[in-house]
Protein backbone atom coordinates (compact mmCIF):
# COMPACT_ATOMS: atom_id res chain seq x y z
CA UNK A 1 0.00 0.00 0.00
CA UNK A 2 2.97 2.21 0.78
CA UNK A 3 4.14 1.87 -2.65
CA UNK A 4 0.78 2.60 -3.76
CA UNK A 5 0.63 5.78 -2.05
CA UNK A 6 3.64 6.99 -3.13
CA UNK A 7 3.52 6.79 -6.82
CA UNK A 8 0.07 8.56 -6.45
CA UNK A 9 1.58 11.08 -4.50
CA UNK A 10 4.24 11.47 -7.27
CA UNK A 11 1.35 11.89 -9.71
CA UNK A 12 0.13 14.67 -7.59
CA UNK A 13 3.08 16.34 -7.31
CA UNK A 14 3.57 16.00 -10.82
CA UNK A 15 0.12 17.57 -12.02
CA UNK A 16 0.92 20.66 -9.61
CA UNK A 17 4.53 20.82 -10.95
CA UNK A 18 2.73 21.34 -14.49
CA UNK A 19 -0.35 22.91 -13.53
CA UNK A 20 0.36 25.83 -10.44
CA UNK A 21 -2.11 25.25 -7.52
CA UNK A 22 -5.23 23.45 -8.28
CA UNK A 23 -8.64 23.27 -6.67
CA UNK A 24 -9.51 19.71 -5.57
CA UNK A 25 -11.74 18.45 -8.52
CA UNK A 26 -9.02 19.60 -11.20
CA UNK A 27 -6.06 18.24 -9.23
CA UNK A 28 -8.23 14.45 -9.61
CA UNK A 29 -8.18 15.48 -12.84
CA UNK A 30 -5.13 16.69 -13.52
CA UNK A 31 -3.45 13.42 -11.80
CA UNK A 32 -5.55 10.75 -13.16
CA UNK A 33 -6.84 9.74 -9.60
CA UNK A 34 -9.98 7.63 -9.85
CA UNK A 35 -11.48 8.86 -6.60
CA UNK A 36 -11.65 11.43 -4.11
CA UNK A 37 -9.49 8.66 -1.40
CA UNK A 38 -6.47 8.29 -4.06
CA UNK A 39 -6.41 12.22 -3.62
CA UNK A 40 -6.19 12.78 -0.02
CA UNK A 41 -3.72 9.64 0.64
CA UNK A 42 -1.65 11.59 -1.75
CA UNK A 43 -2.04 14.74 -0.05
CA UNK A 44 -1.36 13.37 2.98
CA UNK A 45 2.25 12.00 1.76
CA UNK A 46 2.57 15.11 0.36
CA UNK A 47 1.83 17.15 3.11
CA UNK A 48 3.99 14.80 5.47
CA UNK A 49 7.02 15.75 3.66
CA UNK A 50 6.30 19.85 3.45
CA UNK A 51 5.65 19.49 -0.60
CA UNK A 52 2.33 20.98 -0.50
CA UNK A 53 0.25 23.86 1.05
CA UNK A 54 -3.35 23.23 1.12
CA UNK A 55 -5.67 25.61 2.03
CA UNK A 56 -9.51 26.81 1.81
CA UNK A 57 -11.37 28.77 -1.09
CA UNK A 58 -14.64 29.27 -0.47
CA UNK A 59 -16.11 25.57 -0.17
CA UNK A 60 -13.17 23.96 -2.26
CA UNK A 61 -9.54 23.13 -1.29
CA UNK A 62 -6.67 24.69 -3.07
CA UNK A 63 -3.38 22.89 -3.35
CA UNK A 64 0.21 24.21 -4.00
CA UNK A 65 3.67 23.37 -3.82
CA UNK A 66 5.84 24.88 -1.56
């Protein structure tokens, strides 16, 4: 699962790397995650290690790199 995590956290970080910060639904999109759990256990790996900022817009999340 570990593995797992990581190489969807690597997709993440790649689609941000590309994109600038993205709003939840486009960063799925962006990444090619199939569902909203693929997302957060990336941005929690991602957030574990200082990569990202996340933070609140309205009703939607907005995620950077730091």
């Amino acid at each position: 699962m570990n593995e797992k995590i990581g190489v969807l956290a690597g997709q993440v970080w790649t689609a941000l790397n590309e994109n600038g910060a993205l709003n939840g639904k486009d960063l799925k999109k962006a990444a090619k995650l199939k569902n909203d759990k693929e997302m957060y256990l990336a941005l929690g790996w991602l957030l574990r290690e200082d990569k990202v900022t996340v933070s609140e817009e309205g009703k939607e999340i907005l995620v950077a790199l730091n």
